[in-house]
PDB file of N, CA and C in Angstrom:
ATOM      1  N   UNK A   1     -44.081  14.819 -26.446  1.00  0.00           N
ATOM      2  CA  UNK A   1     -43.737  13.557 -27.047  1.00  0.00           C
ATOM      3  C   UNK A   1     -44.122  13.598 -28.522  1.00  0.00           C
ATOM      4  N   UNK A   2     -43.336  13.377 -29.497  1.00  0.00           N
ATOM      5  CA  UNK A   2     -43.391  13.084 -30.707  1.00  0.00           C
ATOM      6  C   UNK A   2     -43.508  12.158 -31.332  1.00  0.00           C
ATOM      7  N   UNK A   3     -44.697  11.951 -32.052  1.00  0.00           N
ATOM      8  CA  UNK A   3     -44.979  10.537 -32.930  1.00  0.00           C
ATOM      9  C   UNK A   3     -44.786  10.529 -34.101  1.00  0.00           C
ATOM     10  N   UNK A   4     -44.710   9.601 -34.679  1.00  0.00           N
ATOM     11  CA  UNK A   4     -44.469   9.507 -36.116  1.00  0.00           C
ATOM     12  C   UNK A   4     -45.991   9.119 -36.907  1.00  0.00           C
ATOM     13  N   UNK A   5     -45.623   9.334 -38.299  1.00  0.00           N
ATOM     14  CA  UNK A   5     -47.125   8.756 -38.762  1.00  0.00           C
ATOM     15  C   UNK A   5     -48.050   7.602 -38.388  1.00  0.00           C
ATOM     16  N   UNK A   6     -48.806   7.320 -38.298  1.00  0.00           N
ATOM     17  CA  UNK A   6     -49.035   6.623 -38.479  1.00  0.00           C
ATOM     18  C   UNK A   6     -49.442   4.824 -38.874  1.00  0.00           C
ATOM     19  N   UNK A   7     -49.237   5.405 -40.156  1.00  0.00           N
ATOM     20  CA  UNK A   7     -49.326   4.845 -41.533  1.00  0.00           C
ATOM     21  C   UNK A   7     -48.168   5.326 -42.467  1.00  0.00           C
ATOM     22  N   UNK A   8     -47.425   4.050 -43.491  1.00  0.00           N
ATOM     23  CA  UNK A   8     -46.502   4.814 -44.065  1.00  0.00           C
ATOM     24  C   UNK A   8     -46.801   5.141 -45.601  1.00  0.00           C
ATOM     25  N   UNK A   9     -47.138   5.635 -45.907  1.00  0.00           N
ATOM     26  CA  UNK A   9     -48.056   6.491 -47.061  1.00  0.00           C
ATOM     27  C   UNK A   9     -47.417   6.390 -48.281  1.00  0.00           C
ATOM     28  N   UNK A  10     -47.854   5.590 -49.138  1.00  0.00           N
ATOM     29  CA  UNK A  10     -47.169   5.088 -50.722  1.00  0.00           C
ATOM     30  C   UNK A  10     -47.746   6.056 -51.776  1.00  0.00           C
ATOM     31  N   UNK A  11     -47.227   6.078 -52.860  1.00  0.00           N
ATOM     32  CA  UNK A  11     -47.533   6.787 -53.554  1.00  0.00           C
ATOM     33  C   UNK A  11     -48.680   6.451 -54.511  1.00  0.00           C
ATOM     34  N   UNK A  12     -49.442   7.496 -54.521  1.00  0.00           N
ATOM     35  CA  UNK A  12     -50.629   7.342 -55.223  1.00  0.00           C
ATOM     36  C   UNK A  12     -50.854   7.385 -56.660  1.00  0.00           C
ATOM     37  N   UNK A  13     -50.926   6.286 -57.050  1.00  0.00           N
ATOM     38  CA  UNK A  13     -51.394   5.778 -58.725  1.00  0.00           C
ATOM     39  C   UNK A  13     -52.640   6.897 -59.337  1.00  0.00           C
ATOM     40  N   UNK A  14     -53.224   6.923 -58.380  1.00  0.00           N
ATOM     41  CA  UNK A  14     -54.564   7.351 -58.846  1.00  0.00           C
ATOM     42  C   UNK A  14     -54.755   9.540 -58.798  1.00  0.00           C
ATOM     43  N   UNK A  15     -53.647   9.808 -58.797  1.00  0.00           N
ATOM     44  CA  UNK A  15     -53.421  11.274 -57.988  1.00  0.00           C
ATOM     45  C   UNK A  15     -54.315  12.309 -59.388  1.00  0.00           C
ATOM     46  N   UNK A  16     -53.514  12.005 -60.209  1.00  0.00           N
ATOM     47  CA  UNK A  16     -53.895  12.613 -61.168  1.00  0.00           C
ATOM     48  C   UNK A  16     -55.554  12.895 -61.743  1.00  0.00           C
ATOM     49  N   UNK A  17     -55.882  11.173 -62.257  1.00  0.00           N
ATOM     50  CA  UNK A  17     -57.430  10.898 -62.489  1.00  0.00           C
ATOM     51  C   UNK A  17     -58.576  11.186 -61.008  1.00  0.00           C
ATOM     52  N   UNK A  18     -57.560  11.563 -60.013  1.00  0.00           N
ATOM     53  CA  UNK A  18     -58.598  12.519 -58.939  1.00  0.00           C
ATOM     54  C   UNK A  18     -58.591  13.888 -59.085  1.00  0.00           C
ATOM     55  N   UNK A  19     -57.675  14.091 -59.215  1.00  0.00           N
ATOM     56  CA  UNK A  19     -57.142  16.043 -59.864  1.00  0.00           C
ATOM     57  C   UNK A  19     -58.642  16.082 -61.033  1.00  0.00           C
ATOM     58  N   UNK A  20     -58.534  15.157 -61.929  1.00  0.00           N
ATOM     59  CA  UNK A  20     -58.866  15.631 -63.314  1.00  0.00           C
ATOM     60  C   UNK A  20     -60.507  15.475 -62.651  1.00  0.00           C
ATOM     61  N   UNK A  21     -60.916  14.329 -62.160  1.00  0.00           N
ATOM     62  CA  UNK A  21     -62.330  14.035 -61.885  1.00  0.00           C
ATOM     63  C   UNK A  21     -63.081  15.459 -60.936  1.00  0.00           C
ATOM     64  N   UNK A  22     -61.919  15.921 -59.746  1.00  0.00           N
ATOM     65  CA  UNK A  22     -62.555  17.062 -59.392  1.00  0.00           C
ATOM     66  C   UNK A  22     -62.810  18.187 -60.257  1.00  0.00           C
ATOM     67  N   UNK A  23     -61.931  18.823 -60.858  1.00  0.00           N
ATOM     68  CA  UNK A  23     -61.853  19.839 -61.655  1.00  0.00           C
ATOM     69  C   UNK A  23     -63.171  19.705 -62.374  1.00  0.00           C
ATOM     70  N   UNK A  24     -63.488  18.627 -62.802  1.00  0.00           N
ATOM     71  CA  UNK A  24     -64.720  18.405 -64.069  1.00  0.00           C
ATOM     72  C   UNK A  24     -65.871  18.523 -63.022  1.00  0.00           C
ATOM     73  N   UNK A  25     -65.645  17.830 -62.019  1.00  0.00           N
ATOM     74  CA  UNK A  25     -67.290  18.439 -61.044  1.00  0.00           C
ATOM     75  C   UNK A  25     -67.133  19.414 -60.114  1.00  0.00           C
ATOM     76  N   UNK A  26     -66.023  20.820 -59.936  1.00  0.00           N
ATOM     77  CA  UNK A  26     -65.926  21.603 -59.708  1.00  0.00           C
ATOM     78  C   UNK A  26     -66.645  22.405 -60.811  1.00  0.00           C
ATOM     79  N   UNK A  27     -66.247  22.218 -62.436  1.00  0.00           N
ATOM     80  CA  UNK A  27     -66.836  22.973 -63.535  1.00  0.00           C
ATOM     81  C   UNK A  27     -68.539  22.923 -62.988  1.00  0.00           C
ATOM     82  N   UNK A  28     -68.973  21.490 -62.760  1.00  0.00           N
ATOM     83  CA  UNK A  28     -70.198  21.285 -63.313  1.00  0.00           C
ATOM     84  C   UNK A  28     -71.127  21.742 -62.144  1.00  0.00           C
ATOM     85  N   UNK A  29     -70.508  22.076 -60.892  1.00  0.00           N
ATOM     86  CA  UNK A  29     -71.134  23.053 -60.130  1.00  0.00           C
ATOM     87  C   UNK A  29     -71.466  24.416 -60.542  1.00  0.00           C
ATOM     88  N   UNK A  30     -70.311  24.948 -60.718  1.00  0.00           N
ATOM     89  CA  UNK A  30     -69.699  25.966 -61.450  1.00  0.00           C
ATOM     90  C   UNK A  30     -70.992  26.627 -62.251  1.00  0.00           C
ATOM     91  N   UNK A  31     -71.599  26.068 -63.042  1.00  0.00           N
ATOM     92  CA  UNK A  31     -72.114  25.995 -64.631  1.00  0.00           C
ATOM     93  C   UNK A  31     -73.564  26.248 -63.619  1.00  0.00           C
ATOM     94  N   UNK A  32     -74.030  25.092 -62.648  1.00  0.00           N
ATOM     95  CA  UNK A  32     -75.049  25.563 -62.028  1.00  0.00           C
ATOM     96  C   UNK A  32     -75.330  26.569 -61.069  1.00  0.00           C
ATOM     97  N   UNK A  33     -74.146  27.126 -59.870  1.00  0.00           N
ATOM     98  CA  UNK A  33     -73.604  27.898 -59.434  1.00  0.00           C
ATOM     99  C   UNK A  33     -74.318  29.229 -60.388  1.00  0.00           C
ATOM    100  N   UNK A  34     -73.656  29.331 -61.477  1.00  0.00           N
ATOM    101  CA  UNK A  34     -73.590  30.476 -62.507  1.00  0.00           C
ATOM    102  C   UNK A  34     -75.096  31.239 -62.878  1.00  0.00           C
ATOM    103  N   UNK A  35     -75.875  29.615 -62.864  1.00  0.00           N
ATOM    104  CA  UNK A  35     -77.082  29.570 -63.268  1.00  0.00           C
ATOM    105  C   UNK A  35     -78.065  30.551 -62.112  1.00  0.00           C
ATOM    106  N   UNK A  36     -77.467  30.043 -60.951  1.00  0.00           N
ATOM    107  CA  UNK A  36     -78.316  31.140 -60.386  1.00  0.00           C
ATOM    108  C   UNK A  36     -78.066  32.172 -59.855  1.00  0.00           C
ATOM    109  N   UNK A  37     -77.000  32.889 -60.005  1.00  0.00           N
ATOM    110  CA  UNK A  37     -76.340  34.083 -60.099  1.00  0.00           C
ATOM    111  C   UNK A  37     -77.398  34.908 -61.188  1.00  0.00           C
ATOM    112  N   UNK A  38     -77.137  34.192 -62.591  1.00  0.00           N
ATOM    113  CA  UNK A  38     -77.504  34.838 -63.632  1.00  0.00           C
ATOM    114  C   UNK A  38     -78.872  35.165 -63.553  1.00  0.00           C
ATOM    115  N   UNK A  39     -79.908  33.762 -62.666  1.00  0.00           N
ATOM    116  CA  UNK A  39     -81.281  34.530 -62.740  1.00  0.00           C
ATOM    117  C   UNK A  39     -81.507  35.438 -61.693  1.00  0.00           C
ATOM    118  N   UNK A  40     -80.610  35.364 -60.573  1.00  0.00           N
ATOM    119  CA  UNK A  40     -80.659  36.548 -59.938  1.00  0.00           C
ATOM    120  C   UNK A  40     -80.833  38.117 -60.003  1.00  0.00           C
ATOM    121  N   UNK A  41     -79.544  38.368 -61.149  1.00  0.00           N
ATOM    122  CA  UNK A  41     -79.201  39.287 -62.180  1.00  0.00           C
ATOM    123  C   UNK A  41     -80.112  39.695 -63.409  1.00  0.00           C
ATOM    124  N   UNK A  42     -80.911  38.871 -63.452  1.00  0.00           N
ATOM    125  CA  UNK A  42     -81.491  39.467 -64.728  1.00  0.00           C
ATOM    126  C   UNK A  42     -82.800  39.686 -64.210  1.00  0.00           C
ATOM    127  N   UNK A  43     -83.163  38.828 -63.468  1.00  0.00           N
ATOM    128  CA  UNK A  43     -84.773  39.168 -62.753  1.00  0.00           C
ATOM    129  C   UNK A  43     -84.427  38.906 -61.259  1.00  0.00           C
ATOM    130  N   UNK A  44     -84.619  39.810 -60.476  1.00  0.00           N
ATOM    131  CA  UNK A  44     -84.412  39.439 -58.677  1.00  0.00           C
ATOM    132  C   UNK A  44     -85.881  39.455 -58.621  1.00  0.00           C
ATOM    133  N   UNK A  45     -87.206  39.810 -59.423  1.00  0.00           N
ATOM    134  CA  UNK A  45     -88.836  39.326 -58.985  1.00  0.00           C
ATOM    135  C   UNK A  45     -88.960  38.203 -58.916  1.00  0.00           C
ATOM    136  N   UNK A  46     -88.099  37.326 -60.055  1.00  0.00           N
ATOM    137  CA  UNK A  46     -88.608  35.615 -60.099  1.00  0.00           C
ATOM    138  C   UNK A  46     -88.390  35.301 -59.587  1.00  0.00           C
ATOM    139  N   UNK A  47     -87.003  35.700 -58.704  1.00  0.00           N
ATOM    140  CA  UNK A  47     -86.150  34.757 -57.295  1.00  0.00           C
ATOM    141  C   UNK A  47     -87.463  35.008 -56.243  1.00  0.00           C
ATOM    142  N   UNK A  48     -87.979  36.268 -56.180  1.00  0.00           N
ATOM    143  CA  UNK A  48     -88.900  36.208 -54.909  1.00  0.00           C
ATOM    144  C   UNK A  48     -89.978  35.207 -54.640  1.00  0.00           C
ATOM    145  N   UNK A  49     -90.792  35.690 -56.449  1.00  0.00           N
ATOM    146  CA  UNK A  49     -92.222  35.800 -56.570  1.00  0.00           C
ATOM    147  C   UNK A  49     -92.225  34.310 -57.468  1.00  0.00           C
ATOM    148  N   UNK A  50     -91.832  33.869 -57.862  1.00  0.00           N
ATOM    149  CA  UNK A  50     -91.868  32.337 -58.346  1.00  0.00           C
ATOM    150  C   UNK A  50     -92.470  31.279 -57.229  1.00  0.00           C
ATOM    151  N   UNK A  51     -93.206  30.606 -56.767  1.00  0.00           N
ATOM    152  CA  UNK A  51     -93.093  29.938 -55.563  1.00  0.00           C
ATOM    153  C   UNK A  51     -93.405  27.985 -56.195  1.00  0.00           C
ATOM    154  N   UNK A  52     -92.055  27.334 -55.139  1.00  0.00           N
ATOM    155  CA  UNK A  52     -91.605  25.933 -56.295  1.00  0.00           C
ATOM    156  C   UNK A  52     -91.790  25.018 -54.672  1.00  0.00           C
ATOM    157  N   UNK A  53     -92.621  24.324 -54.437  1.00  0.00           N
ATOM    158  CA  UNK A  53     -92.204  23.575 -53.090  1.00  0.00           C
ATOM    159  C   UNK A  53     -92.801  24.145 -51.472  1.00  0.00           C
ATOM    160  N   UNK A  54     -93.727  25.507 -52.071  1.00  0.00           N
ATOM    161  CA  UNK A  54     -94.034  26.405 -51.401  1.00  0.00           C
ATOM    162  C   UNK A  54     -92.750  27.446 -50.524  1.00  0.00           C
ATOM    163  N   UNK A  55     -92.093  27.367 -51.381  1.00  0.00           N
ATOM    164  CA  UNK A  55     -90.506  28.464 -50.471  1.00  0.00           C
ATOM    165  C   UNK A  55     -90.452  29.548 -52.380  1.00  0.00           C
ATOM    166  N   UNK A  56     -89.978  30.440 -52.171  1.00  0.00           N
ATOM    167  CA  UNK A  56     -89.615  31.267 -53.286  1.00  0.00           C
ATOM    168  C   UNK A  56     -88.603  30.628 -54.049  1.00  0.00           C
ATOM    169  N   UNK A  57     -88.415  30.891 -55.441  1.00  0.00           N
ATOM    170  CA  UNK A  57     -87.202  29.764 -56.306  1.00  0.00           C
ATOM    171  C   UNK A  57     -86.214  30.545 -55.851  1.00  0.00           C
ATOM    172  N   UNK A  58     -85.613  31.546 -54.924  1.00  0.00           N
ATOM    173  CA  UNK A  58     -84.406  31.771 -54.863  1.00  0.00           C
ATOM    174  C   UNK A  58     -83.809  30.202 -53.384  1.00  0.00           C
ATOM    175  N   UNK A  59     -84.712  30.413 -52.829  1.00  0.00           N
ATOM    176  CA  UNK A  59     -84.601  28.967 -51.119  1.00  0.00           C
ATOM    177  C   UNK A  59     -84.911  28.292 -52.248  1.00  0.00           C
ATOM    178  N   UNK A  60     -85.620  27.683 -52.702  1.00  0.00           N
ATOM    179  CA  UNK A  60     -85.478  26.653 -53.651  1.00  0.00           C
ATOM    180  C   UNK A  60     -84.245  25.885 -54.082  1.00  0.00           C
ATOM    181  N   UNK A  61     -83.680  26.825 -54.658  1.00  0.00           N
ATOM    182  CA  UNK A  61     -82.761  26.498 -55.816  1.00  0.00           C
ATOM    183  C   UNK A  61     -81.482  26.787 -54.642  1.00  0.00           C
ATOM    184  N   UNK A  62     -81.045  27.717 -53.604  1.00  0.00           N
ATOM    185  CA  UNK A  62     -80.645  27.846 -53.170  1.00  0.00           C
ATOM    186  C   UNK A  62     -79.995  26.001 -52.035  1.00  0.00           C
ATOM    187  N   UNK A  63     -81.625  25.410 -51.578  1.00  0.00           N
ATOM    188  CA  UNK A  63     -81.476  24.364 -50.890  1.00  0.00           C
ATOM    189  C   UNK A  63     -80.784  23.442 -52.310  1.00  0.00           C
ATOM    190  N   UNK A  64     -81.512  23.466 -53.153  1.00  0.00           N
ATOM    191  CA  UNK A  64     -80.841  22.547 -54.829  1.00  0.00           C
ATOM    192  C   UNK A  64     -79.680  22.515 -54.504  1.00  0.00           C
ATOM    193  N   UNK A  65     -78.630  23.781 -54.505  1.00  0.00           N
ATOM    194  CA  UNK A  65     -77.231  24.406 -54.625  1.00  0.00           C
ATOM    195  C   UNK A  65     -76.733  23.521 -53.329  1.00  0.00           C
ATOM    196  N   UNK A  66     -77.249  23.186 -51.986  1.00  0.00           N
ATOM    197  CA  UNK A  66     -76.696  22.485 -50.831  1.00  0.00           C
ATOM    198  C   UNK A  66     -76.167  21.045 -51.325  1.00  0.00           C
ATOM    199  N   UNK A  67     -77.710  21.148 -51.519  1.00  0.00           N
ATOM    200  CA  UNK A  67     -77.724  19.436 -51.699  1.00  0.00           C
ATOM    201  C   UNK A  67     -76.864  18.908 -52.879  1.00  0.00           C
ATOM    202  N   UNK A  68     -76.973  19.571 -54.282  1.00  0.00           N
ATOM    203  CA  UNK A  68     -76.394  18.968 -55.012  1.00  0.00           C
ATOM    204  C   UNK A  68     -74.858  19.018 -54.928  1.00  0.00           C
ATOM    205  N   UNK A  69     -74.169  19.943 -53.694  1.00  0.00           N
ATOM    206  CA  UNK A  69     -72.956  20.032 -53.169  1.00  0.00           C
ATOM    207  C   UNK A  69     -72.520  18.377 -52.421  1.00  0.00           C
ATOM    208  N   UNK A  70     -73.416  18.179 -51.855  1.00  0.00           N
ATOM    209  CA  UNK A  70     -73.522  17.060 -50.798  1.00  0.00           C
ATOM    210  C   UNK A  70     -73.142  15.879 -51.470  1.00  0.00           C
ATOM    211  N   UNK A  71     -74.206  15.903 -52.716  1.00  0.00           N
ATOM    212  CA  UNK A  71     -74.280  14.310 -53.554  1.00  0.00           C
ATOM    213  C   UNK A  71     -73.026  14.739 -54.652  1.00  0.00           C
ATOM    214  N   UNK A  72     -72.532  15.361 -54.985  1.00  0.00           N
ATOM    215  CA  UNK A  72     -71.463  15.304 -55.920  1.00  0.00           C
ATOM    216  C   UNK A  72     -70.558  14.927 -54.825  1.00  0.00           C
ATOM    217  N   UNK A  73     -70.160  15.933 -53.628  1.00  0.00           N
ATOM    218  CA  UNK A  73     -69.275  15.077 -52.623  1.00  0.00           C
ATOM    219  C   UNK A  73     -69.000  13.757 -52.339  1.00  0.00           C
ATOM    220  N   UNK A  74     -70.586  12.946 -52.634  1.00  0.00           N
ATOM    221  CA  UNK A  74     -70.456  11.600 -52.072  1.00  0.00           C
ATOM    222  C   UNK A  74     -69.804  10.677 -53.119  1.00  0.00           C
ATOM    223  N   UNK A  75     -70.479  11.333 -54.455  1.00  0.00           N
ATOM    224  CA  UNK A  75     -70.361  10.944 -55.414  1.00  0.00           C
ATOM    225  C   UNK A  75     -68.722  10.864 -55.954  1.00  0.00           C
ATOM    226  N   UNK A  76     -67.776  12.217 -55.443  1.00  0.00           N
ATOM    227  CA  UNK A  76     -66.594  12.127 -55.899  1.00  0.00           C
ATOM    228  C   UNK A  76     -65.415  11.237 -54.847  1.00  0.00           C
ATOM    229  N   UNK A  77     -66.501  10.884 -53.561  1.00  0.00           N
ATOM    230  CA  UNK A  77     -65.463  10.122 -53.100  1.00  0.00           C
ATOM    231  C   UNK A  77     -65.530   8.595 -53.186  1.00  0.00           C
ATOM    232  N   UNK A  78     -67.135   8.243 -53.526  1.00  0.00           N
ATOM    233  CA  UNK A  78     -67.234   6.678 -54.634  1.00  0.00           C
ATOM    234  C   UNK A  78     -66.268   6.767 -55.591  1.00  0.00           C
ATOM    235  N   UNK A  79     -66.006   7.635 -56.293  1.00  0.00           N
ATOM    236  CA  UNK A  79     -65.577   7.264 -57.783  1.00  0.00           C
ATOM    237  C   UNK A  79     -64.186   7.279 -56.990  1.00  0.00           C
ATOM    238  N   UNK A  80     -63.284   8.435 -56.612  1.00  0.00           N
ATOM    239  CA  UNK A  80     -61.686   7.780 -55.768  1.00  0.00           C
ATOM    240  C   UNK A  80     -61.648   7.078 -55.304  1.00  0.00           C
ATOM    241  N   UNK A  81     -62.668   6.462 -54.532  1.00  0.00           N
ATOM    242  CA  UNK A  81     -61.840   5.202 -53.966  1.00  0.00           C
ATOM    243  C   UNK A  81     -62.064   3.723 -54.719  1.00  0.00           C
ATOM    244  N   UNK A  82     -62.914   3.719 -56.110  1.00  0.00           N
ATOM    245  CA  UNK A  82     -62.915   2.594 -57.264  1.00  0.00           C
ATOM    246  C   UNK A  82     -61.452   3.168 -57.720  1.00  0.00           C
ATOM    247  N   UNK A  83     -61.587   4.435 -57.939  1.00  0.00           N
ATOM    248  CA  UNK A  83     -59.901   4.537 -58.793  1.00  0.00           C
ATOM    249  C   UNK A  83     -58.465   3.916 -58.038  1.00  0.00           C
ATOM    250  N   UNK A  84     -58.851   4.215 -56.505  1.00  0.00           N
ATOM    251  CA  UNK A  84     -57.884   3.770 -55.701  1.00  0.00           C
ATOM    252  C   UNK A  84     -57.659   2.827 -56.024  1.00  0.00           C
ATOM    253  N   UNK A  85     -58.534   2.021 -55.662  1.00  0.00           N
ATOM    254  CA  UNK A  85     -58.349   0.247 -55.795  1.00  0.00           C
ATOM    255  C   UNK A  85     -58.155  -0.246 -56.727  1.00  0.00           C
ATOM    256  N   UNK A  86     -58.432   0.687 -57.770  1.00  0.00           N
ATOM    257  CA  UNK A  86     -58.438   0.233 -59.294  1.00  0.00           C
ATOM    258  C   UNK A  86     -56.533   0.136 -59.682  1.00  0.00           C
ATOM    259  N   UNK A  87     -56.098   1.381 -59.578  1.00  0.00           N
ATOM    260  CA  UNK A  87     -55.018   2.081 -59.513  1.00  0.00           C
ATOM    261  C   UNK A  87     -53.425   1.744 -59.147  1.00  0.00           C
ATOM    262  N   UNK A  88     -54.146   1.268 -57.757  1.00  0.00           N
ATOM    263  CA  UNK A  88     -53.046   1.179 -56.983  1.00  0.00           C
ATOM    264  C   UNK A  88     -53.073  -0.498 -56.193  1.00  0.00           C
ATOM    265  N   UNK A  89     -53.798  -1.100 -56.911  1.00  0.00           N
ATOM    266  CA  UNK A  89     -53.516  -2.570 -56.623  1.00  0.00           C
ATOM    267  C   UNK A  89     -52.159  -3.146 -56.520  1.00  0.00           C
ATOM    268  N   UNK A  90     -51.772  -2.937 -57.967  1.00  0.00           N
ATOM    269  CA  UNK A  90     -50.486  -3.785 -57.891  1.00  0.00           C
ATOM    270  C   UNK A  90     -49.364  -2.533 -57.532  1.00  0.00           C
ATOM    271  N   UNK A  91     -49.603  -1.446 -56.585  1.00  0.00           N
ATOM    272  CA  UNK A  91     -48.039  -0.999 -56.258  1.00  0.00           C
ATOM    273  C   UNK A  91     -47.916  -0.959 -54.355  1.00  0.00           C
ATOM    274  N   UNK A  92     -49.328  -2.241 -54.273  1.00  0.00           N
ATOM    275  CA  UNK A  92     -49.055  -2.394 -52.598  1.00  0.00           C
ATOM    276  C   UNK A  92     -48.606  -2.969 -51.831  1.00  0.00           C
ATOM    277  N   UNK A  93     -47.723  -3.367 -51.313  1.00  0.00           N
ATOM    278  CA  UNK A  93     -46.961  -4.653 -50.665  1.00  0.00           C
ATOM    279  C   UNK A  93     -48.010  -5.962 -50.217  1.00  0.00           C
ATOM    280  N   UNK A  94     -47.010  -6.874 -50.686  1.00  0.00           N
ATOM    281  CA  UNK A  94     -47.986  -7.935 -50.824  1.00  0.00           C
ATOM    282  C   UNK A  94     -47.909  -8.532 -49.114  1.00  0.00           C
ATOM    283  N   UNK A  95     -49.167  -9.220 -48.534  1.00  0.00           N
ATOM    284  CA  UNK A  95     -49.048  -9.232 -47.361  1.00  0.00           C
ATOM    285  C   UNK A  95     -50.023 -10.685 -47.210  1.00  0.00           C
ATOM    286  N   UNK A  96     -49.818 -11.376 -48.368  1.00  0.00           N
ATOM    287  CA  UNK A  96     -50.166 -12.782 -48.181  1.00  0.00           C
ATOM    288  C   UNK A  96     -49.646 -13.350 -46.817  1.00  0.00           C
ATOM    289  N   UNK A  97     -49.198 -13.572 -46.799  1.00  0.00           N
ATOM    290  CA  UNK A  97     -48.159 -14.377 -45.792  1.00  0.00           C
ATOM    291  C   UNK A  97     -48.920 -14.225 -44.494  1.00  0.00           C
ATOM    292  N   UNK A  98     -50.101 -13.425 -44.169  1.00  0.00           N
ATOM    293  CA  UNK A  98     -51.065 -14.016 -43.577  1.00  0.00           C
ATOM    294  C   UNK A  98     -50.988 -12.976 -42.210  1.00  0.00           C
ATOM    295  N   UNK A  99     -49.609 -12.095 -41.774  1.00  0.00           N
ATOM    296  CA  UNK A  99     -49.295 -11.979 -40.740  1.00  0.00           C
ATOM    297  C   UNK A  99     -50.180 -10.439 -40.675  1.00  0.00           C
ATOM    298  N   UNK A 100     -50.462 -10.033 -39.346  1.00  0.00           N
ATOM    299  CA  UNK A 100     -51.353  -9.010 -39.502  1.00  0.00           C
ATOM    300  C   UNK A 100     -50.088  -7.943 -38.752  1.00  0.00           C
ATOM    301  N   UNK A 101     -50.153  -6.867 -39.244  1.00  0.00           N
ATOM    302  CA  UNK A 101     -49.447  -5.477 -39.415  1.00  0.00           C
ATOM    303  C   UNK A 101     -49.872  -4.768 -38.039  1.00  0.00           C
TER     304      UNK A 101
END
């Protein structure tokens, strides 16, 4: 048996300024990402022998790298869905009329 959508799916106002918002906190992982590559690379003793939290700064920075995955996640789907609403207010059928869908 074959269903159809759903939901009938309008076009999104906001497509773009989500494109652009990821890309910029894809970079800004990126940049920290990089960061610990690089101290990896230049010293693999400090990753061991550093100790931050009682774990070595490579688990350290490593748990950092989770988490700050997590909260930019949460963070980029607050900011789409203000853009949504922001966005795409006036291209939604108006449904005053009180009747429920």
């Amino acid at each position: 048996m074959h269903h159809g959508p759903a939901v009938k799916l309008e076009k999104c106002n906001a497509a773009a300024a989500k494109a652009k918002l990821g890309i910029y906190l894809f970079f800004v992982y990126l940049i920290v990402y990089g960061g610990f590559v690089a101290i990896t690379l230049a010293s693999p003793t400090l990753m061991n022998g550093e100790i931050i939290f009682g774990l070595n700064l490579a688990c350290t920075y490593g748990f950092g790298l989770i988490i700050l995955a997590i909260v930019m996640g949460l963070i980029y789907n607050s900011l789409c869905t203000r853009l949504e609403e922001r966005m795409n207010r006036g291209s939604q059928p108006d449904n005053s009329s009180g009747v429920k869908r």
